[in-house]
ModelCIF file with pLDDT and N, C-alpha, C, O atoms, coordinates in Angstrom:
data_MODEL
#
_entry.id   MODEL 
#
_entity.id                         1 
_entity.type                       polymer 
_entity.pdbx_number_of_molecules   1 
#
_entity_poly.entity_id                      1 
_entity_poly.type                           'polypeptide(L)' 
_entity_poly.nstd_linkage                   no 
_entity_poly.nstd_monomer                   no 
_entity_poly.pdbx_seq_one_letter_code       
;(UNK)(UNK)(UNK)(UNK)(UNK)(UNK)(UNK)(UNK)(UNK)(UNK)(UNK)(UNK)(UNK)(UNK)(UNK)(UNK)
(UNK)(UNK)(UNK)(UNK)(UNK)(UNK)(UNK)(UNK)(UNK)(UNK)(UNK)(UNK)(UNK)(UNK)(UNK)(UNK)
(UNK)(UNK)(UNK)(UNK)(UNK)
;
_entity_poly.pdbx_seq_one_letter_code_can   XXXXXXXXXXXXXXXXXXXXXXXXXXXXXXXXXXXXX 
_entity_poly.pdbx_strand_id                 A 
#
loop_
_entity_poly_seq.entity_id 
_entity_poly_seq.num 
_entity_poly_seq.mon_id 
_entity_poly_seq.hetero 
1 1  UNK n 
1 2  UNK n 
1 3  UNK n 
1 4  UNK n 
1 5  UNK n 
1 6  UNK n 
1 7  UNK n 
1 8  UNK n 
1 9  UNK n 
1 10 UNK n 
1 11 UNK n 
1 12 UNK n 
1 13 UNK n 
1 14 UNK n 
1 15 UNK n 
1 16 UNK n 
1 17 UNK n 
1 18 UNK n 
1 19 UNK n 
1 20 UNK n 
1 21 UNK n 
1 22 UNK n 
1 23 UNK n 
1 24 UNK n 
1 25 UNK n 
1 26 UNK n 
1 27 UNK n 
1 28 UNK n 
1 29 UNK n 
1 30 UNK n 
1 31 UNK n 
1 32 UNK n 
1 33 UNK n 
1 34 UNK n 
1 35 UNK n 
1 36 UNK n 
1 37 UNK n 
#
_struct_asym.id          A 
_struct_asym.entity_id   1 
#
loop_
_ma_qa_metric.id 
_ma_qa_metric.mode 
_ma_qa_metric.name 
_ma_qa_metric.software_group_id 
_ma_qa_metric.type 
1 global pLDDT . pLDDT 
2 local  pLDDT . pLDDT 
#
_ma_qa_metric_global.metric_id      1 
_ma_qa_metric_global.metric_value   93.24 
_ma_qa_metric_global.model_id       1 
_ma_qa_metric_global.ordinal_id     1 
#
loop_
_ma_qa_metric_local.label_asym_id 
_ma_qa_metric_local.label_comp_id 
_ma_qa_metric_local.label_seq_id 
_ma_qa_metric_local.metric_id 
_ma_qa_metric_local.metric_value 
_ma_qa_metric_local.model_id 
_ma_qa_metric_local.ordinal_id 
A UNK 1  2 93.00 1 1  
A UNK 2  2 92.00 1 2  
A UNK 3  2 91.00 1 3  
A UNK 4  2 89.00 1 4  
A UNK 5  2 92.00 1 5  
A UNK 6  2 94.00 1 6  
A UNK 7  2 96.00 1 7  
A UNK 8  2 97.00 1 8  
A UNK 9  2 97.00 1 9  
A UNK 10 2 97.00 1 10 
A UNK 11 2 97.00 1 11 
A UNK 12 2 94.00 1 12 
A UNK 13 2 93.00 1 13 
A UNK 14 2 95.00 1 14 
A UNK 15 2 93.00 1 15 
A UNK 16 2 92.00 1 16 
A UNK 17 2 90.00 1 17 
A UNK 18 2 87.00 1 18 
A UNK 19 2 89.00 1 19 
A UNK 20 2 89.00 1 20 
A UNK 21 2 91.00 1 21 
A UNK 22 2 94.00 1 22 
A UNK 23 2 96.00 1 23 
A UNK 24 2 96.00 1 24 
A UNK 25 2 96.00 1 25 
A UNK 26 2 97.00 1 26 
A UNK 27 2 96.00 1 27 
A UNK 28 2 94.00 1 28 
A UNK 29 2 92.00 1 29 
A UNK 30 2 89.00 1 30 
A UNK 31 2 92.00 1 31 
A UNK 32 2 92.00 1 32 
A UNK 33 2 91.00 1 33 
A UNK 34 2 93.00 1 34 
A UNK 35 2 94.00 1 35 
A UNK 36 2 95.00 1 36 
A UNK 37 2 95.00 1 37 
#
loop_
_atom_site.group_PDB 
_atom_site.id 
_atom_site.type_symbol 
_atom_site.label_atom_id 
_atom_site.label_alt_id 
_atom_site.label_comp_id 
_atom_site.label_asym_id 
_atom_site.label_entity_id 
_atom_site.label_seq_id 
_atom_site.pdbx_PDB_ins_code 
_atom_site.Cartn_x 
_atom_site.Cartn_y 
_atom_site.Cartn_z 
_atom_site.occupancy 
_atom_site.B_iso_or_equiv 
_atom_site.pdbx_formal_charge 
_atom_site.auth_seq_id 
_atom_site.auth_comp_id 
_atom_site.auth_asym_id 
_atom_site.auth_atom_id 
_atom_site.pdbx_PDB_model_num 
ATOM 1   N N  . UNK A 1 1  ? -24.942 43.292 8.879  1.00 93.00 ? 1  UNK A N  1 
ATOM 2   C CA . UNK A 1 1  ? -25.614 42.020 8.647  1.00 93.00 ? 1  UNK A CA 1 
ATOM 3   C C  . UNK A 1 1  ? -27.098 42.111 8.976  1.00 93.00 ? 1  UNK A C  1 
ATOM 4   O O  . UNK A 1 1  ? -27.806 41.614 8.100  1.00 93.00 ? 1  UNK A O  1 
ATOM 5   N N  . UNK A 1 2  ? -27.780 42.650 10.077 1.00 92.00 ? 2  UNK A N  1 
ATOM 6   C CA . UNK A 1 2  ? -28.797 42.981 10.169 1.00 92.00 ? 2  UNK A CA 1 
ATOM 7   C C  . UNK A 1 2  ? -29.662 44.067 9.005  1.00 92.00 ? 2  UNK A C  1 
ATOM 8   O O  . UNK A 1 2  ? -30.865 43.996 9.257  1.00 92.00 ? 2  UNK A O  1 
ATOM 9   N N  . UNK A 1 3  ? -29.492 44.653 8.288  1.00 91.00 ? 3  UNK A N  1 
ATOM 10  C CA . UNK A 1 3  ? -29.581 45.524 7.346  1.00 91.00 ? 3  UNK A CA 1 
ATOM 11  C C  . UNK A 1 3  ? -29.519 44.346 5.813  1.00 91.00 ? 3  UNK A C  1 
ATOM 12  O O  . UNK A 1 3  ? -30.036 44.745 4.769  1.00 91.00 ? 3  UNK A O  1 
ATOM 13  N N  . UNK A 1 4  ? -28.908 43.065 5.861  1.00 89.00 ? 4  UNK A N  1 
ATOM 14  C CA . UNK A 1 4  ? -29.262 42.094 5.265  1.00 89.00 ? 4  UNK A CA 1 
ATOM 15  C C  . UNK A 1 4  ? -27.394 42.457 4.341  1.00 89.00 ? 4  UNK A C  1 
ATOM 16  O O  . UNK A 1 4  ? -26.896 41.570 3.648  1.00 89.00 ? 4  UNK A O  1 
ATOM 17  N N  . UNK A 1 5  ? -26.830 43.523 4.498  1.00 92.00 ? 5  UNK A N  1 
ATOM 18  C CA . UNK A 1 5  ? -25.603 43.846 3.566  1.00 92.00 ? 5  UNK A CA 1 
ATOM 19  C C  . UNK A 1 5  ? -24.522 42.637 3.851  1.00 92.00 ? 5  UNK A C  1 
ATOM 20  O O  . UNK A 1 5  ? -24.294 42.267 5.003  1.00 92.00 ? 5  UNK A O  1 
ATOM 21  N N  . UNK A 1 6  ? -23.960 42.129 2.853  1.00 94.00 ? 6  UNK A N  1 
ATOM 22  C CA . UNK A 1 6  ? -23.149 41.071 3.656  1.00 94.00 ? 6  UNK A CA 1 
ATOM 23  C C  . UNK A 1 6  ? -21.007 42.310 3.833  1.00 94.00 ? 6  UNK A C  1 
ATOM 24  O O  . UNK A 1 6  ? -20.814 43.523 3.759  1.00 94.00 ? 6  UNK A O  1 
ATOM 25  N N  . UNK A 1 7  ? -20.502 41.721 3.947  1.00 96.00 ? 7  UNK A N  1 
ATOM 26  C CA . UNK A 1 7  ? -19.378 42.395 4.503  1.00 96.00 ? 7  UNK A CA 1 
ATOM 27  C C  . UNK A 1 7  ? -18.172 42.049 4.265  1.00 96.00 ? 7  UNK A C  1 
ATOM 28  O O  . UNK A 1 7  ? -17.992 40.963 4.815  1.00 96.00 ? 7  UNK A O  1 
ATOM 29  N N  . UNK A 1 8  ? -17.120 42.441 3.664  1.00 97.00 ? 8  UNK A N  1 
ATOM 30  C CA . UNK A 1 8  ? -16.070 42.427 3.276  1.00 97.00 ? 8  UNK A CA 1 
ATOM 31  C C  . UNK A 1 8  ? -15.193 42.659 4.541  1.00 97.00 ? 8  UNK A C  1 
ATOM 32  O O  . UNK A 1 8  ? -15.083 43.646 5.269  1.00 97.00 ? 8  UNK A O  1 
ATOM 33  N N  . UNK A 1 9  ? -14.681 41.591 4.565  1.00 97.00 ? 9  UNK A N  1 
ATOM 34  C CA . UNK A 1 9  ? -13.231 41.298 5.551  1.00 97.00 ? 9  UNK A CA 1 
ATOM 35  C C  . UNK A 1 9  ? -12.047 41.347 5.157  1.00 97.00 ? 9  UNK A C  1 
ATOM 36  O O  . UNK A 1 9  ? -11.628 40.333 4.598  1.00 97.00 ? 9  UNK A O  1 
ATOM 37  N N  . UNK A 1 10 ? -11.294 42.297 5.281  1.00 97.00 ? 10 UNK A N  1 
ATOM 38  C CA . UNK A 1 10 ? -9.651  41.795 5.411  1.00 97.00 ? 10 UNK A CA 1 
ATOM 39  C C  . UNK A 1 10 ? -8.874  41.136 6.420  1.00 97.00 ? 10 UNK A C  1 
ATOM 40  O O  . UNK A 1 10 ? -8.580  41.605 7.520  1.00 97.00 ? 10 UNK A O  1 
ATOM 41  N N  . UNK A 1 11 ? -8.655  40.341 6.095  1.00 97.00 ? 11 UNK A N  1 
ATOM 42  C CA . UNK A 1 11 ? -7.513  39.411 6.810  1.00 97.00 ? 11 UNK A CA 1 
ATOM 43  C C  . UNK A 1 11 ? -6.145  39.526 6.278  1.00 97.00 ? 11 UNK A C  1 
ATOM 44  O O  . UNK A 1 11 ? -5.637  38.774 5.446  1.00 97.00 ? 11 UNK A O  1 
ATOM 45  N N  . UNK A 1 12 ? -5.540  40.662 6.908  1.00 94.00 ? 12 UNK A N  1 
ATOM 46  C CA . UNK A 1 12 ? -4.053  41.596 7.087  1.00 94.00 ? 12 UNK A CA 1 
ATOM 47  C C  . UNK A 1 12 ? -3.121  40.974 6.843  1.00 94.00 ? 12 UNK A C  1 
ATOM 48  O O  . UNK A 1 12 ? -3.128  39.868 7.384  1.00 94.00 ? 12 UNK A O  1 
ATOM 49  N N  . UNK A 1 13 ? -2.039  41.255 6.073  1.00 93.00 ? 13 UNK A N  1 
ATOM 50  C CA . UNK A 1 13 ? -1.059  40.255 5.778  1.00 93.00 ? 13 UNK A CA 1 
ATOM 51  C C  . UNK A 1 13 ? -0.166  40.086 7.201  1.00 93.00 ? 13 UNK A C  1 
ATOM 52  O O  . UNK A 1 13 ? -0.790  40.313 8.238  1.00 93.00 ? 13 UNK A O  1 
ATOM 53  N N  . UNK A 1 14 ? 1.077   39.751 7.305  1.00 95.00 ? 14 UNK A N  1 
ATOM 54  C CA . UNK A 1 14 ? 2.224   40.147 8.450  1.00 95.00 ? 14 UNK A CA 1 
ATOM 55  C C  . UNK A 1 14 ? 2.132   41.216 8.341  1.00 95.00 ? 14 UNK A C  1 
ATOM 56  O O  . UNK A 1 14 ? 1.830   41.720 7.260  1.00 95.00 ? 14 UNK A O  1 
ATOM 57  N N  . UNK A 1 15 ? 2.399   42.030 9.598  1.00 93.00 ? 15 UNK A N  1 
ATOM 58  C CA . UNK A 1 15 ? 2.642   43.384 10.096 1.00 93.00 ? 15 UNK A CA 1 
ATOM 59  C C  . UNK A 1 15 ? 3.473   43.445 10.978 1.00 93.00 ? 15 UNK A C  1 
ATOM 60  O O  . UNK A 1 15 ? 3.172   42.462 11.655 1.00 93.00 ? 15 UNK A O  1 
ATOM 61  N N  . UNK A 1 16 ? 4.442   43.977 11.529 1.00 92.00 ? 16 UNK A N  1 
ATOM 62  C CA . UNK A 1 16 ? 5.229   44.850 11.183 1.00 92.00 ? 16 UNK A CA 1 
ATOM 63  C C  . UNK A 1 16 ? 6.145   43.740 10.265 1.00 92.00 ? 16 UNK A C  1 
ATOM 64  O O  . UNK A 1 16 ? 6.565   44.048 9.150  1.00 92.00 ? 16 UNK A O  1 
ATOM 65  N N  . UNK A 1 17 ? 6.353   42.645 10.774 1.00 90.00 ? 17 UNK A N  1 
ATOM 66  C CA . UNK A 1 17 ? 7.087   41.638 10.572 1.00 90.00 ? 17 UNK A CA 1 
ATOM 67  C C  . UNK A 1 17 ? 6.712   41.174 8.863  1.00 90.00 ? 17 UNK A C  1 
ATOM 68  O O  . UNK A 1 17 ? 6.976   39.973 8.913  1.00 90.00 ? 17 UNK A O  1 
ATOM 69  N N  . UNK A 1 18 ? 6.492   41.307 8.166  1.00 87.00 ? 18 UNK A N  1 
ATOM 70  C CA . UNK A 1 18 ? 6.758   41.251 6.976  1.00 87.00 ? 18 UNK A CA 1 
ATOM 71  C C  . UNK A 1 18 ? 6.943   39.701 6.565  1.00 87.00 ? 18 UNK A C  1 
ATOM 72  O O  . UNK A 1 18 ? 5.968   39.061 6.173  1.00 87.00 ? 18 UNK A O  1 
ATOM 73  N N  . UNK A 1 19 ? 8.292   39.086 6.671  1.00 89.00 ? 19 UNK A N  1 
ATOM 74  C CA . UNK A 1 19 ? 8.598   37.873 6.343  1.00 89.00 ? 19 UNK A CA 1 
ATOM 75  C C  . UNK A 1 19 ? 8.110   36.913 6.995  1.00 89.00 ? 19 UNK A C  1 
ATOM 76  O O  . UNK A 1 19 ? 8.364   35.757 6.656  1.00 89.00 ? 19 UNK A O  1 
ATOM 77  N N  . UNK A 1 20 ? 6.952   37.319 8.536  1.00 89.00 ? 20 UNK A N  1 
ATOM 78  C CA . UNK A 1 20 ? 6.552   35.802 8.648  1.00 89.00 ? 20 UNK A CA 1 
ATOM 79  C C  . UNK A 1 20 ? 5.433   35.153 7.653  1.00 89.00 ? 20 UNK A C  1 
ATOM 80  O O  . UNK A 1 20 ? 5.000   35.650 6.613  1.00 89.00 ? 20 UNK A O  1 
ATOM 81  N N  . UNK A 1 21 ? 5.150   34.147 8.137  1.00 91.00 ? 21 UNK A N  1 
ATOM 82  C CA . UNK A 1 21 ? 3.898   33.489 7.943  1.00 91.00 ? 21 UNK A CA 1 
ATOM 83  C C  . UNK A 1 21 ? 3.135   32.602 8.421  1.00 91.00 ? 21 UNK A C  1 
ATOM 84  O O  . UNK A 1 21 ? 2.900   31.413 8.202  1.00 91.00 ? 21 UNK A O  1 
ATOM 85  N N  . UNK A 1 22 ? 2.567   33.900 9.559  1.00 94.00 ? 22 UNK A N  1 
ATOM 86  C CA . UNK A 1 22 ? 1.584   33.887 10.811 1.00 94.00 ? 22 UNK A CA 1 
ATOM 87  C C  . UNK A 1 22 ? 0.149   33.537 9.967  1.00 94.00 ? 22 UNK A C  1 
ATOM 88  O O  . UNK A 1 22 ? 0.277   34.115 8.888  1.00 94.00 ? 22 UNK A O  1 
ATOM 89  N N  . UNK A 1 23 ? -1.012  32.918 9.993  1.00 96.00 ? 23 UNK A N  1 
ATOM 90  C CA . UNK A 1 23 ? -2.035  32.520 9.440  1.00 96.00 ? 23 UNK A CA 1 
ATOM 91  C C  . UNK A 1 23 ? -2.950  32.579 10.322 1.00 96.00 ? 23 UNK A C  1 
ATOM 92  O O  . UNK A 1 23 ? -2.519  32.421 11.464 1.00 96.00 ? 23 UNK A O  1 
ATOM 93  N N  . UNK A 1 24 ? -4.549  32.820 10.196 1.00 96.00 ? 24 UNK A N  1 
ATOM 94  C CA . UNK A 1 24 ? -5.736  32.375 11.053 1.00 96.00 ? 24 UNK A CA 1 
ATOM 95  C C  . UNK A 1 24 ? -6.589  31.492 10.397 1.00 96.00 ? 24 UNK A C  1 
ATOM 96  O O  . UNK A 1 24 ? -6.816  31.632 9.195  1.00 96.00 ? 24 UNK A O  1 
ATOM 97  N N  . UNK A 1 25 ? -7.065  30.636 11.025 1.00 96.00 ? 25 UNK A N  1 
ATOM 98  C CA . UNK A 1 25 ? -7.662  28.992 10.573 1.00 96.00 ? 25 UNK A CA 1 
ATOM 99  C C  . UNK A 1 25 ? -8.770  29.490 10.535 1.00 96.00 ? 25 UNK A C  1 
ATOM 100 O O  . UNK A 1 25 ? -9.210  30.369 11.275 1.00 96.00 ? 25 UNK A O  1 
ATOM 101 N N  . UNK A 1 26 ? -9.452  28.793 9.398  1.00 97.00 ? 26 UNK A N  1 
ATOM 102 C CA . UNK A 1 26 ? -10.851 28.553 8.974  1.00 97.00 ? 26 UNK A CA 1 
ATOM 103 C C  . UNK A 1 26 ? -11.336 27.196 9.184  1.00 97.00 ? 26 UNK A C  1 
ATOM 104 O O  . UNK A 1 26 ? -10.913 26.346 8.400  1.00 97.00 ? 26 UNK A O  1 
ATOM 105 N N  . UNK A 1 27 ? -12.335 26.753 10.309 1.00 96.00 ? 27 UNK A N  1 
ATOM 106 C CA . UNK A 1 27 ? -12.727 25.675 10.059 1.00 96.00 ? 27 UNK A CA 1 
ATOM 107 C C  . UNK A 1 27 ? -14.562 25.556 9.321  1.00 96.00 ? 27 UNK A C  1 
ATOM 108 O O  . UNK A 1 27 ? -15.428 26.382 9.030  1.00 96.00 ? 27 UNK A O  1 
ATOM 109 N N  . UNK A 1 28 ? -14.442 24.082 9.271  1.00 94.00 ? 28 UNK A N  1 
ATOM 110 C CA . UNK A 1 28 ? -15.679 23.489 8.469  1.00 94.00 ? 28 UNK A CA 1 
ATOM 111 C C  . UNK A 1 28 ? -16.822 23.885 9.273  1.00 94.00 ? 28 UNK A C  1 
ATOM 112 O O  . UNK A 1 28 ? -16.860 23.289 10.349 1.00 94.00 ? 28 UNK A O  1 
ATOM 113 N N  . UNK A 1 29 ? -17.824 24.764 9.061  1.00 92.00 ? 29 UNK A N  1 
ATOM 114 C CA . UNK A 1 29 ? -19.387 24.940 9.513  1.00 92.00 ? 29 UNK A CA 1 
ATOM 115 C C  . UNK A 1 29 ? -19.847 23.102 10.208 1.00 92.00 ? 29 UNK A C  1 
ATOM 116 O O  . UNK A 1 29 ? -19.820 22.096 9.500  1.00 92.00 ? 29 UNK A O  1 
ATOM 117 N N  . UNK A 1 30 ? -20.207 23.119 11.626 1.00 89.00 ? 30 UNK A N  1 
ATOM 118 C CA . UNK A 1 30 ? -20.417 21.982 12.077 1.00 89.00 ? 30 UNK A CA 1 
ATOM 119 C C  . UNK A 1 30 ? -18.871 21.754 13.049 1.00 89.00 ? 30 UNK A C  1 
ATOM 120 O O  . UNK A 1 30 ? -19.247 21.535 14.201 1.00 89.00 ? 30 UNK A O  1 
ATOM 121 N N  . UNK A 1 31 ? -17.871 21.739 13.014 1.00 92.00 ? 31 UNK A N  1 
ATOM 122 C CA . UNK A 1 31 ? -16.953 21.054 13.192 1.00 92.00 ? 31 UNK A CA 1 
ATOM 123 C C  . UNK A 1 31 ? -15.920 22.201 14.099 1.00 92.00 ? 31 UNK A C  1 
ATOM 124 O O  . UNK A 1 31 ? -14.794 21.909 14.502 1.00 92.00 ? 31 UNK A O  1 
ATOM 125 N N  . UNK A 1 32 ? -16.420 23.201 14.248 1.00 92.00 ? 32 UNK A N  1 
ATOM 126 C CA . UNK A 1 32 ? -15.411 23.890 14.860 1.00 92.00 ? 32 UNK A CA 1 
ATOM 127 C C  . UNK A 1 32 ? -14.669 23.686 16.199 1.00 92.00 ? 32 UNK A C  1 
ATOM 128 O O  . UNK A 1 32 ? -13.997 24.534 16.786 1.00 92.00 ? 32 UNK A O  1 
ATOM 129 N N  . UNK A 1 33 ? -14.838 22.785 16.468 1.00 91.00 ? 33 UNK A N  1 
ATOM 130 C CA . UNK A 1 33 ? -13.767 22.455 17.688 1.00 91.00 ? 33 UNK A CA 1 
ATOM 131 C C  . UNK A 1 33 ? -12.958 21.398 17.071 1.00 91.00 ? 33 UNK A C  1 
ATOM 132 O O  . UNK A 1 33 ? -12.024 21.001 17.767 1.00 91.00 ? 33 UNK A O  1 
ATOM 133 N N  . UNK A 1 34 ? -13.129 20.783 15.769 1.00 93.00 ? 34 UNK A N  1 
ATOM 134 C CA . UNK A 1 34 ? -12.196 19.584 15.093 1.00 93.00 ? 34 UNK A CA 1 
ATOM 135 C C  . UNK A 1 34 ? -11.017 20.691 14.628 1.00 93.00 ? 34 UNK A C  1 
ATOM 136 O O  . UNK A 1 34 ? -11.020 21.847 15.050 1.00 93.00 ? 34 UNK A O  1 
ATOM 137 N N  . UNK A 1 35 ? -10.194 20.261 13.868 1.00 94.00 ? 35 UNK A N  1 
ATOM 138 C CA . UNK A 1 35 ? -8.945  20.453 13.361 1.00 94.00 ? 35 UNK A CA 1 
ATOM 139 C C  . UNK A 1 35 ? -9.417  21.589 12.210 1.00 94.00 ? 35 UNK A C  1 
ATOM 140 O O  . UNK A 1 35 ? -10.619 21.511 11.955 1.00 94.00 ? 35 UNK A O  1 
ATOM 141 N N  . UNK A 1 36 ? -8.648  22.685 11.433 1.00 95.00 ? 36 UNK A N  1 
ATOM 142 C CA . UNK A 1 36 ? -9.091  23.889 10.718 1.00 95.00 ? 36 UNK A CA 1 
ATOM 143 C C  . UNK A 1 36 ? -9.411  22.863 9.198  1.00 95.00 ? 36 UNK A C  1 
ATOM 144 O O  . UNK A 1 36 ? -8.987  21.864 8.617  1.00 95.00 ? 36 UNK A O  1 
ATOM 145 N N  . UNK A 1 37 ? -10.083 23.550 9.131  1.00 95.00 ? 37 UNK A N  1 
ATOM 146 C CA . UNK A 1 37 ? -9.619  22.863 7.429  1.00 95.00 ? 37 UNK A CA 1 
ATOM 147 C C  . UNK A 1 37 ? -8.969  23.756 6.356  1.00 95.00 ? 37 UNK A C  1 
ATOM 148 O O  . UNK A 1 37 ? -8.677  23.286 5.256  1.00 95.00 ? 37 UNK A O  1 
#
């Protein structure tokens, strides 16, 4: 980011566990202690 390159993230499906559906929240710019959106 300093170099100005922006950056490709993966966000991993389930591991080892396969069939769950474990998630990580994205909230709204401004609002991050409110509810994810």
């Amino acid at each position: 980011l300093d170099r100005d390159v922006p950056v490709i993230l993966s966000i991993g499906r389930n591991f080892p566990r396969v069939w769950r559906n474990v998630e990580t929240a994205f909230y709204t710019p401004g609002r991050e202690s409110g509810p994810p959106a």
